[in-house]
C-alpha atoms as a PDB file:
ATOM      1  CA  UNK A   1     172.627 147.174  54.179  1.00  0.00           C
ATOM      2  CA  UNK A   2     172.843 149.722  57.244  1.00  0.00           C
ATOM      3  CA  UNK A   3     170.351 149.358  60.042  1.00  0.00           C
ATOM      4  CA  UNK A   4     168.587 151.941  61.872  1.00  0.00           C
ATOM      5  CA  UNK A   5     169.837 152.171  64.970  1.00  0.00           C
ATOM      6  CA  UNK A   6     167.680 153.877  67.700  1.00  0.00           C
ATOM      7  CA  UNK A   7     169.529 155.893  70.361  1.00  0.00           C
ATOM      8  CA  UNK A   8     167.203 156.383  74.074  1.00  0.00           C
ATOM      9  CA  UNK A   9     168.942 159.205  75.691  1.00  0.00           C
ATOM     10  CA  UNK A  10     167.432 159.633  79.596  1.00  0.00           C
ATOM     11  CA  UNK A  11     165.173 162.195  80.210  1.00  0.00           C
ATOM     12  CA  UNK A  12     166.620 165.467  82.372  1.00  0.00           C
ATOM     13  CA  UNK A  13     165.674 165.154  85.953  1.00  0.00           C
ATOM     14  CA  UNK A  14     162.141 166.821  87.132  1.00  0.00           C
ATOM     15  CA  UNK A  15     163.090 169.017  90.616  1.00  0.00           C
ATOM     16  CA  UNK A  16     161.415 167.566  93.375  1.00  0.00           C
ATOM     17  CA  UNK A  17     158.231 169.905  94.303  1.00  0.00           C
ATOM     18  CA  UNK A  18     157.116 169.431  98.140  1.00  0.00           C
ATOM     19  CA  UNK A  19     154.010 171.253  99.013  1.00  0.00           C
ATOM     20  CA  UNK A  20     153.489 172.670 102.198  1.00  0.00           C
ATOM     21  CA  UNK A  21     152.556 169.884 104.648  1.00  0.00           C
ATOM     22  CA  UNK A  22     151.291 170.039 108.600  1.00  0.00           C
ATOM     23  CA  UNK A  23     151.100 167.172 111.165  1.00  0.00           C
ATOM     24  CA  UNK A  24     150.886 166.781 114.520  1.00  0.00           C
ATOM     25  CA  UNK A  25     152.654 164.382 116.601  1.00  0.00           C
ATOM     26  CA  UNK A  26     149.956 163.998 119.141  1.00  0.00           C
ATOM     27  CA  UNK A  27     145.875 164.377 117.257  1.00  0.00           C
ATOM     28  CA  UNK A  28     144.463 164.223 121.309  1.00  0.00           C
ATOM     29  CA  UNK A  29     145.786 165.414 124.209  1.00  0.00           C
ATOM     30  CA  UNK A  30     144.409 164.694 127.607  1.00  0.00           C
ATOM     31  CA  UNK A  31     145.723 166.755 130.452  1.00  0.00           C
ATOM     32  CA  UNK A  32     144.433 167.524 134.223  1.00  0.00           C
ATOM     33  CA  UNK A  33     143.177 170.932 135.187  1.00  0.00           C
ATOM     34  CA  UNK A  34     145.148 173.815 135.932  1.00  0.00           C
ATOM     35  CA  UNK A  35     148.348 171.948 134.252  1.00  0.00           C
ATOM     36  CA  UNK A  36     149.626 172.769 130.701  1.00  0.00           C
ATOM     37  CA  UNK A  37     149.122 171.242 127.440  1.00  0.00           C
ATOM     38  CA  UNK A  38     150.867 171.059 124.287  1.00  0.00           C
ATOM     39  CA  UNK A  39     149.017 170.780 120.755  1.00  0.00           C
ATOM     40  CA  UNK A  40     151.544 169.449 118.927  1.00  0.00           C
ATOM     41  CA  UNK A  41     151.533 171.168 115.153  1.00  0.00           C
ATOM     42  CA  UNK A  42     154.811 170.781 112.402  1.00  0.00           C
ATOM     43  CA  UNK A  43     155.005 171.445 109.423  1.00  0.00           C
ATOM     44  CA  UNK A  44     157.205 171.853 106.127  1.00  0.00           C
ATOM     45  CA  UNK A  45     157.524 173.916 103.264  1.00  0.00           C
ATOM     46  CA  UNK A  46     158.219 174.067  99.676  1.00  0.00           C
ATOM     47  CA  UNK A  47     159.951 176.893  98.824  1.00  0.00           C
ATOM     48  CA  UNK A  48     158.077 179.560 101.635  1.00  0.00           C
ATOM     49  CA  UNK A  49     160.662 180.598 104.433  1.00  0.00           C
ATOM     50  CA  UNK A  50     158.425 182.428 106.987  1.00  0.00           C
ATOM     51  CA  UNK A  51     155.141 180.747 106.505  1.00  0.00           C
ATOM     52  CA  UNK A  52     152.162 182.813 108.359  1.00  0.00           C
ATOM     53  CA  UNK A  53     150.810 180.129 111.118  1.00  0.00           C
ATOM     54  CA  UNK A  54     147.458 180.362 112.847  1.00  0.00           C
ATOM     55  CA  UNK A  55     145.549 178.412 115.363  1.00  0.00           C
ATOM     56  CA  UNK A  56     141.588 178.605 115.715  1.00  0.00           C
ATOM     57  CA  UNK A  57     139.377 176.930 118.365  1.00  0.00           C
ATOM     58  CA  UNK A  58     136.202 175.400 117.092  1.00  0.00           C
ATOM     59  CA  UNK A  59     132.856 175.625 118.789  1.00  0.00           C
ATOM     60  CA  UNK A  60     129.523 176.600 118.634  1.00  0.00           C
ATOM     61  CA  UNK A  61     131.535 179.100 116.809  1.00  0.00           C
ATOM     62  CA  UNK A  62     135.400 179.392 114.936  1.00  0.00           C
ATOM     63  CA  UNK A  63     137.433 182.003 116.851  1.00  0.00           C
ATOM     64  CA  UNK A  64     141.144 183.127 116.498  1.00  0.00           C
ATOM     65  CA  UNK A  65     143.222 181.772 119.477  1.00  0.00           C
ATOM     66  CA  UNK A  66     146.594 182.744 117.761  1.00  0.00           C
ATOM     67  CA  UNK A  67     146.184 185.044 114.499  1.00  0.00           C
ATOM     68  CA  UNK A  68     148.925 187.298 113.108  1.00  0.00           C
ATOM     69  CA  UNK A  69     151.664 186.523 115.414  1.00  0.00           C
ATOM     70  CA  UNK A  70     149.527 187.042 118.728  1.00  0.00           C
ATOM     71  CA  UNK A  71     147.317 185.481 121.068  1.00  0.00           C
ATOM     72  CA  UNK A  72     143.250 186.388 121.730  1.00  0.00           C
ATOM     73  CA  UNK A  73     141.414 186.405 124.191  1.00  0.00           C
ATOM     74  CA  UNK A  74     142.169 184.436 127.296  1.00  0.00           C
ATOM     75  CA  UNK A  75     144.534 182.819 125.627  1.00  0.00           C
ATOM     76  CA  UNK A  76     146.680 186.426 125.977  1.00  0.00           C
ATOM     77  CA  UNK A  77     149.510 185.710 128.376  1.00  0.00           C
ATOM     78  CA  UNK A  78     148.767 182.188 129.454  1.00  0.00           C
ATOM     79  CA  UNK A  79     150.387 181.008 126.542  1.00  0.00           C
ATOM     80  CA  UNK A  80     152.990 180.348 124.244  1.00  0.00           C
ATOM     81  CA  UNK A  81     154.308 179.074 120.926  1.00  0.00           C
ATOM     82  CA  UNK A  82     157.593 177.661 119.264  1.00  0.00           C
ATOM     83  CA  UNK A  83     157.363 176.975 115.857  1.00  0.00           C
ATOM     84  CA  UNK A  84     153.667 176.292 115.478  1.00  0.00           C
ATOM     85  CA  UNK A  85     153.191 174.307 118.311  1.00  0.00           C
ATOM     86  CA  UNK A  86     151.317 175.892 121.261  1.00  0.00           C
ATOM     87  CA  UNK A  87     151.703 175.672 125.006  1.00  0.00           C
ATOM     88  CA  UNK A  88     148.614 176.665 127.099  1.00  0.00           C
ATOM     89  CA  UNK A  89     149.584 177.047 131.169  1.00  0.00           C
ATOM     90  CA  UNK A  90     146.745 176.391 133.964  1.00  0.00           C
ATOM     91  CA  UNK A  91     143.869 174.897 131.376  1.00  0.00           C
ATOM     92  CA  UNK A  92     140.409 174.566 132.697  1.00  0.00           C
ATOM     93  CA  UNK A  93     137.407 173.004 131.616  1.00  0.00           C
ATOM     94  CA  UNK A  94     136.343 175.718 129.521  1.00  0.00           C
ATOM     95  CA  UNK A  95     139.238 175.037 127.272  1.00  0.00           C
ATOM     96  CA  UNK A  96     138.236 171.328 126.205  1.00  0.00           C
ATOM     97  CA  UNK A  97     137.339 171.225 122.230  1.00  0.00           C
ATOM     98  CA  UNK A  98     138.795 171.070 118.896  1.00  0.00           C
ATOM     99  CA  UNK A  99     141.666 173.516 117.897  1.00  0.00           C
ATOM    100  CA  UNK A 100     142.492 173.418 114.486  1.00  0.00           C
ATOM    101  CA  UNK A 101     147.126 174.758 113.227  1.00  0.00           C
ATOM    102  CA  UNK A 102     147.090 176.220 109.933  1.00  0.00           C
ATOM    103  CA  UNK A 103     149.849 177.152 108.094  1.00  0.00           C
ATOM    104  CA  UNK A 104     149.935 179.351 105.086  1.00  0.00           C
ATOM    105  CA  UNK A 105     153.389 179.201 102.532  1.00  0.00           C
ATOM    106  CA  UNK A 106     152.494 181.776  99.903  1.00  0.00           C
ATOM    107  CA  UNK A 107     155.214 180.663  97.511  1.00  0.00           C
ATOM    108  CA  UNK A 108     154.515 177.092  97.314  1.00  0.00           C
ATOM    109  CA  UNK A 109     152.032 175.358  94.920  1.00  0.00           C
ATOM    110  CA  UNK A 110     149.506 174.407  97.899  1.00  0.00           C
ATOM    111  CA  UNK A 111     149.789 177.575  99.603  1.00  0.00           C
ATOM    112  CA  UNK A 112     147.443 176.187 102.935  1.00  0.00           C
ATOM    113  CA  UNK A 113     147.893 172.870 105.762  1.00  0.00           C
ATOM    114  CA  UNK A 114     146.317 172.211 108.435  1.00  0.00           C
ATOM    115  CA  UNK A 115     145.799 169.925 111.410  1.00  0.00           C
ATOM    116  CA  UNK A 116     143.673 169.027 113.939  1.00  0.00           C
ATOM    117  CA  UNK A 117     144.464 168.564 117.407  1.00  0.00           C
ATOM    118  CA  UNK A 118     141.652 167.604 120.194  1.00  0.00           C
ATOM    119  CA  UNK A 119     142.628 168.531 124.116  1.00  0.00           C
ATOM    120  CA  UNK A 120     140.282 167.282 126.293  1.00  0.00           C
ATOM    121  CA  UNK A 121     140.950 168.860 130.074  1.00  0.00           C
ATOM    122  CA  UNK A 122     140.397 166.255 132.903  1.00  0.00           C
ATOM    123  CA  UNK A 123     138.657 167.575 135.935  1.00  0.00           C
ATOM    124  CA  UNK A 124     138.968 165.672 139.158  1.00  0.00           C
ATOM    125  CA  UNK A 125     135.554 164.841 141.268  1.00  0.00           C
ATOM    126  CA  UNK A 126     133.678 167.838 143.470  1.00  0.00           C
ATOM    127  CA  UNK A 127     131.989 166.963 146.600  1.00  0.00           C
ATOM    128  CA  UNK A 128     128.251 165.922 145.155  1.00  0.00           C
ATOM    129  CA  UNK A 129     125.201 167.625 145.859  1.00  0.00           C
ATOM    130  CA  UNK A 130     123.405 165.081 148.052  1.00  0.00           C
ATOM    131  CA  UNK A 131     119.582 165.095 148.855  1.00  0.00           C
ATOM    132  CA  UNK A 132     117.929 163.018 152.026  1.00  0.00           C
ATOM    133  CA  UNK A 133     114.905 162.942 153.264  1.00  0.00           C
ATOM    134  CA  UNK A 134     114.722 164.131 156.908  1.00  0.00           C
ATOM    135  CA  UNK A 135     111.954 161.944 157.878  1.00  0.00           C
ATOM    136  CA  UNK A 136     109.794 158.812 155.827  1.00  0.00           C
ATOM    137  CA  UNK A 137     107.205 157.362 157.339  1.00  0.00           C
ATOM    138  CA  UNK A 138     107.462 153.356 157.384  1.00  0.00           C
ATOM    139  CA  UNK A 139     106.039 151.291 154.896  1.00  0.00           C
ATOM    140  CA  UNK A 140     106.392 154.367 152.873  1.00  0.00           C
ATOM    141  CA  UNK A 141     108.960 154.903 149.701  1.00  0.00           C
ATOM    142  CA  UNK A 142     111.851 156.726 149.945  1.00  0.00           C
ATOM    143  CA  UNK A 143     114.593 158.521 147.106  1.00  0.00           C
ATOM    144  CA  UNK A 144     118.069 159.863 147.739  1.00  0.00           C
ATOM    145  CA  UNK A 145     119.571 162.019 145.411  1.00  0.00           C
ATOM    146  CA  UNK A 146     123.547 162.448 144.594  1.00  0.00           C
ATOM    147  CA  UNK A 147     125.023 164.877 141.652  1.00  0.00           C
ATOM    148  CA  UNK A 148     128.569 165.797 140.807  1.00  0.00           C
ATOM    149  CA  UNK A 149     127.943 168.098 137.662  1.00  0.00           C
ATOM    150  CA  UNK A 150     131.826 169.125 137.585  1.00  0.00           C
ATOM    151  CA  UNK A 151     133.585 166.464 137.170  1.00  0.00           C
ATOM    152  CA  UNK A 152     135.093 165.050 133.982  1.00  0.00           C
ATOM    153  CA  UNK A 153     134.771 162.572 132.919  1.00  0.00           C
ATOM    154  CA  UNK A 154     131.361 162.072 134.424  1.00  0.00           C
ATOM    155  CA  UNK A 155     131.468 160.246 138.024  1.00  0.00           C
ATOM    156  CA  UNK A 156     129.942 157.228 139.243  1.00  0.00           C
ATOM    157  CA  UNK A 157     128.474 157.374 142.863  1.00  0.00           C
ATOM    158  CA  UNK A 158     128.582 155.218 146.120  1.00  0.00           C
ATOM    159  CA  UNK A 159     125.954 155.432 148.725  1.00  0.00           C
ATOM    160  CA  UNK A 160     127.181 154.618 152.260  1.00  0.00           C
ATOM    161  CA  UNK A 161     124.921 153.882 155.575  1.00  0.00           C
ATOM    162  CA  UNK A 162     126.243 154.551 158.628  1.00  0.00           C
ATOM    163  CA  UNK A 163     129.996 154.503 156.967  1.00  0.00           C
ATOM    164  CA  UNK A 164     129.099 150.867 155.332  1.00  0.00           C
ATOM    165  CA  UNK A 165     128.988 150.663 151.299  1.00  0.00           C
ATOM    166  CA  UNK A 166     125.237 149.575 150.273  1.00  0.00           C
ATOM    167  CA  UNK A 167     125.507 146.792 147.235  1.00  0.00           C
ATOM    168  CA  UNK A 168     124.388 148.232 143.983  1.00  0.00           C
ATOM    169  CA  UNK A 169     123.374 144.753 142.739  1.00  0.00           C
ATOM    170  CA  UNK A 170     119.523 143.984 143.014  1.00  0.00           C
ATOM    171  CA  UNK A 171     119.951 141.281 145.654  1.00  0.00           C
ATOM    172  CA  UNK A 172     116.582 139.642 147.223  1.00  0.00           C
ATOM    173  CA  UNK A 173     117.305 140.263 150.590  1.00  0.00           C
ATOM    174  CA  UNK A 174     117.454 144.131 149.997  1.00  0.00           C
ATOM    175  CA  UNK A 175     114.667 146.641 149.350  1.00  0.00           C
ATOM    176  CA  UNK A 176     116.328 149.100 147.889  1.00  0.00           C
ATOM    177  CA  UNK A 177     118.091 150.246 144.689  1.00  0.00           C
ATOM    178  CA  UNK A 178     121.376 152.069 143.727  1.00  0.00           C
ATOM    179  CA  UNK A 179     122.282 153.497 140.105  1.00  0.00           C
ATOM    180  CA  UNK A 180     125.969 154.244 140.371  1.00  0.00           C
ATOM    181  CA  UNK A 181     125.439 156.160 137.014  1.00  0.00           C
ATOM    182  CA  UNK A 182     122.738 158.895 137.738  1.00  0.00           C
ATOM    183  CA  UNK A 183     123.843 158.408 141.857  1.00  0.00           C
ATOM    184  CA  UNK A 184     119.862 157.467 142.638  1.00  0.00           C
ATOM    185  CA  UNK A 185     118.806 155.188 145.798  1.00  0.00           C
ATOM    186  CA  UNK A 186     115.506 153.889 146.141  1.00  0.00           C
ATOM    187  CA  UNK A 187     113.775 152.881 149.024  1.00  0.00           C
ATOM    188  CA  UNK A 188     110.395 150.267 147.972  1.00  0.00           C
ATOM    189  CA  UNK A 189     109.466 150.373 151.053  1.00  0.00           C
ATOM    190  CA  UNK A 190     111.497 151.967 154.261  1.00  0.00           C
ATOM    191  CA  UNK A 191     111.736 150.046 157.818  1.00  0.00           C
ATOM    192  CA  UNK A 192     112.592 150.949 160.577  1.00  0.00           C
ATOM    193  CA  UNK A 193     115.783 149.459 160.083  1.00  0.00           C
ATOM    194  CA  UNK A 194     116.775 151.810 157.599  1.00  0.00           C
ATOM    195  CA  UNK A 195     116.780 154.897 159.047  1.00  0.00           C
ATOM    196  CA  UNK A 196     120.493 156.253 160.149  1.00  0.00           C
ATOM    197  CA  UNK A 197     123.320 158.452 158.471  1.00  0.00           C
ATOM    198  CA  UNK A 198     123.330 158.849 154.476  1.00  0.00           C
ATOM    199  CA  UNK A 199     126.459 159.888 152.862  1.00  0.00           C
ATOM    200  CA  UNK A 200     127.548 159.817 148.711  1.00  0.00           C
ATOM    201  CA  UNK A 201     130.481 159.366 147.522  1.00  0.00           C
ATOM    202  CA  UNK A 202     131.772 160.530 144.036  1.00  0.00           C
ATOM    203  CA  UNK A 203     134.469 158.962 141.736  1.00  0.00           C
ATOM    204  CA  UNK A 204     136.054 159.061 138.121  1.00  0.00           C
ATOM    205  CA  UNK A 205     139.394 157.782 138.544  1.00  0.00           C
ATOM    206  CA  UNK A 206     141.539 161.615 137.794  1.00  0.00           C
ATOM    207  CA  UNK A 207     141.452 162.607 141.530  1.00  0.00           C
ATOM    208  CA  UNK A 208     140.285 161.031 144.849  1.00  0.00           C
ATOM    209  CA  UNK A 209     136.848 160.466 145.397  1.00  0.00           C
ATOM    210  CA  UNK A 210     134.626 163.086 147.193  1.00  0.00           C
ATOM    211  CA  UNK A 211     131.782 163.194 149.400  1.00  0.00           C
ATOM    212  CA  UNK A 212     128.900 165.013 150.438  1.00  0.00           C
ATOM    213  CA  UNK A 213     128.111 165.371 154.587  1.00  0.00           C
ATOM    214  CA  UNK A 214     126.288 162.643 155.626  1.00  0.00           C
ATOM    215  CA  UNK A 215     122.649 163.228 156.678  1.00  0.00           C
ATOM    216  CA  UNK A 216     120.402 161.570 158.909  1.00  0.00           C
ATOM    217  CA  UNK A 217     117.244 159.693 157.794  1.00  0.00           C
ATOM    218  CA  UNK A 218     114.112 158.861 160.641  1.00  0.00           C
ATOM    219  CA  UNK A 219     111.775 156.660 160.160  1.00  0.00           C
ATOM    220  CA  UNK A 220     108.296 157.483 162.174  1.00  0.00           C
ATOM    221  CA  UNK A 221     105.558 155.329 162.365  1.00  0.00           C
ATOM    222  CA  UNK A 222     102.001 156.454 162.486  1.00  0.00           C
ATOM    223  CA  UNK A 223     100.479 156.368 166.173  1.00  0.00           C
ATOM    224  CA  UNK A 224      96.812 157.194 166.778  1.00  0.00           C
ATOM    225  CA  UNK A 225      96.324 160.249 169.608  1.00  0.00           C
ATOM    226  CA  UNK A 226      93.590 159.760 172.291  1.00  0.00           C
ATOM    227  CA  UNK A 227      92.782 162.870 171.557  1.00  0.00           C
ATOM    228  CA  UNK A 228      91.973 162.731 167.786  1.00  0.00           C
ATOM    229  CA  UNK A 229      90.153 159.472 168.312  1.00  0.00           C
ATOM    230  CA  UNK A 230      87.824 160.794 170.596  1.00  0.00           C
ATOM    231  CA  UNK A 231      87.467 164.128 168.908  1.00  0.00           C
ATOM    232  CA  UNK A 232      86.215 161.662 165.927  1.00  0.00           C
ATOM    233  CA  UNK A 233      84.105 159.703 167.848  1.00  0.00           C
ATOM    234  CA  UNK A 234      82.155 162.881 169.488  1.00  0.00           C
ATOM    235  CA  UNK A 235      82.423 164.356 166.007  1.00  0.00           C
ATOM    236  CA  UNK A 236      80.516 161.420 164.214  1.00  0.00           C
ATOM    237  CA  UNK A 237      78.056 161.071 166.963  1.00  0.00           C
ATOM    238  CA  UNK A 238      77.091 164.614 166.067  1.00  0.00           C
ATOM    239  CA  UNK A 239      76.553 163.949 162.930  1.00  0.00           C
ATOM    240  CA  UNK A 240      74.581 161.281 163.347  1.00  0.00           C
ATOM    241  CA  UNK A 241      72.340 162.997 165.958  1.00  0.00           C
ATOM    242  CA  UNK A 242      71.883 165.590 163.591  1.00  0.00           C
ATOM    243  CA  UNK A 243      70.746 163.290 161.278  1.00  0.00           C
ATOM    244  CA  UNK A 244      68.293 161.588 163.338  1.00  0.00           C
ATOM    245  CA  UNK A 245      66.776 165.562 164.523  1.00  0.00           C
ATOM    246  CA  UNK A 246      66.532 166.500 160.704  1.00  0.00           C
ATOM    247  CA  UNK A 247      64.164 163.472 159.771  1.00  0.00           C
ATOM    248  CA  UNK A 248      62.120 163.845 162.559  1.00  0.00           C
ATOM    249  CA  UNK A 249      61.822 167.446 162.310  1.00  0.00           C
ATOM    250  CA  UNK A 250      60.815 166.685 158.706  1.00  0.00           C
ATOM    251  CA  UNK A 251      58.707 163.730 159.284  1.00  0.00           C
ATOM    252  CA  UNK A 252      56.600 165.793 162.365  1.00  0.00           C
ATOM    253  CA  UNK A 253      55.882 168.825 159.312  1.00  0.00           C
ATOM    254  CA  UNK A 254      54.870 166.419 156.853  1.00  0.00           C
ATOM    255  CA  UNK A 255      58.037 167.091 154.420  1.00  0.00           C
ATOM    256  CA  UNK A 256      58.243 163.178 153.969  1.00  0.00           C
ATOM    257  CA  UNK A 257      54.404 161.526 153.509  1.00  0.00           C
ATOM    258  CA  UNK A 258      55.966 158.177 153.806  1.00  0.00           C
ATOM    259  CA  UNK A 259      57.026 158.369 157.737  1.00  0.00           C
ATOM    260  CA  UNK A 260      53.606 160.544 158.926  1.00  0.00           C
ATOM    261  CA  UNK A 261      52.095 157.865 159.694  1.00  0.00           C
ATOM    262  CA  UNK A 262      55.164 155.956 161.344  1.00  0.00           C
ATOM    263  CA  UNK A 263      55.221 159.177 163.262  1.00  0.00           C
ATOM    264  CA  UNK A 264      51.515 159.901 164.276  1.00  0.00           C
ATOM    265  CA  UNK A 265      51.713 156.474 166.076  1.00  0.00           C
ATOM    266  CA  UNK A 266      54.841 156.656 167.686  1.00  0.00           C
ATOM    267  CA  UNK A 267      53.552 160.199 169.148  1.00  0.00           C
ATOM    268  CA  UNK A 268      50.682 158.137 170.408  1.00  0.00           C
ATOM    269  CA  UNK A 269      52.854 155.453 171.775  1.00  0.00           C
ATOM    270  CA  UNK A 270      54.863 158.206 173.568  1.00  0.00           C
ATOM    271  CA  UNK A 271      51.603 160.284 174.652  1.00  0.00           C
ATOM    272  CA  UNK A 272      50.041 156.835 176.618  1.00  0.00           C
ATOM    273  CA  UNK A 273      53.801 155.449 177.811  1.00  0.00           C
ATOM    274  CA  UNK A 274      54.415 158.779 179.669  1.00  0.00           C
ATOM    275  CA  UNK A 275      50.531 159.372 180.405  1.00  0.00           C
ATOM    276  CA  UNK A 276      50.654 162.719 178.330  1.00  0.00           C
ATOM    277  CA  UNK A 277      46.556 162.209 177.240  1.00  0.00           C
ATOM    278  CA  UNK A 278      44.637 162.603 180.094  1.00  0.00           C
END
């Protein structure tokens, strides 16, 4: 009796098939203004030799900042690229956002990679716009204003008096408050005490702080003039003489039947006091 005997012969080897791929070693890069930054972009191919590479900057828009072996734009002549990675020189603010590397390899099965690489550009603080109030009457409330709109990231403020720090916590013995966010100080209720030199002082930890030219605040206090008092005095007298000369003008014609008889005998009173009936 023969038995079957089955025979498993391996199966040929299947060629390795690598699409195209694209990374980055760095997905966000954070670099100081008017320095250079690299977006990182690699990639690898399947079979495609001189793969087309492109770079695009997203925004309210997609433009081309490196299409068809070229830069665009502002980019032209400020910067560079070796492989696909790209080297901008002397970035500003205007180039923070989202670029995205794609590379094309025509021959391969997955012809198209691509990677995203974020640069955010650092900007170091400006001297602040700073508003104070020339003069504030006492008893009176009082707001200084303090805005860096340049910096990034956004700066926190410092208000100094006289080249002291004022406390941003609310403490009782204090009658103000300070938001080191928006860079807002609020008087409740100035004294005399707090008028003197107001200065602001910017921060955000990429470059040294900043600060606006300090300003000087008065505090007045309301003080009566001799004159004005006595120009309101005479002034209500006036009036109240012309009062008096209206209603007895009116009560002498008989306009107002309820004082012509109030009037008839104080004529008569008058008449006899200064013998005017003979």
């Amino acid at each position: 009796q023969l038995s079957s005997v089955h025979l498993y012969l391996p199966s040929p080897p299947v060629p390795s098939s690598d699409p195209v791929t694209v990374t980055t070693s760095k997905a966000r890069v954070e670099v100081h203004e008017n320095t250079n930054a690299v977006l990182s972009c690699e990639f690898r191919t399947e079979k495609e030799t001189n793969p087309r590479v492109e770079w695009k900057k997203r925004g309210k828009d997609v433009s081309y900042v490196y299409f068809d072996g070229d830069f665009t734009g502002s980019f032209k002549g400020r910067a560079s690229i070796d492989g696909a990675t790209m080297t901008l020189r002397g970035v500003t603010q205007k180039d923070s956002g989202v670029y995205h590397c794609e590379v094309t390899a025509r021959q391969d099965k997955i012809k198209l990679g691509e990677v995203t690489v974020t640069l955010n550009v650092l900007v170091a603080p400006h001297a602040p716009l700073c508003e104070v109030p020339e003069t504030v009457m006492k008893g009176f409330s009082a707001e200084l204003r303090c805005k860096d709109k340049l910096s990034v990231p956004a700066a926190t403020y410092s208000w100094y008096k006289d080249n002291k720090p004022l406390h941003t916590a609310n403490l009782p013995e204090i009658n103000y408050t300070l938001d080191p966010k928006t860079g807002t100080l609020k008087f409740k209720a100035v004294s005399k005490s707090d008028e003197g030199q107001y200065r602001c002082e910017a921060s955000n930890g990429v470059g040294a702080p900043k600060s606006c030219a300090g300003r000087h605040m008065k505090i007045t206090e309301f003080e009566l003039n001799m004159t004005i008092v006595i120009a309101i005095e005479v002034g209500a007298f006036l009036f109240l003489l012309s009062c008096c000369v209206a209603i007895c003008l009116c009560c002498r014609r008989g306009c107002c039947r309820c004082c012509r008889s109030e009037y008839l005998l104080l004529k008569h009173k008058l008449n006899r006091l200064f013998n005017f009936d003979h």
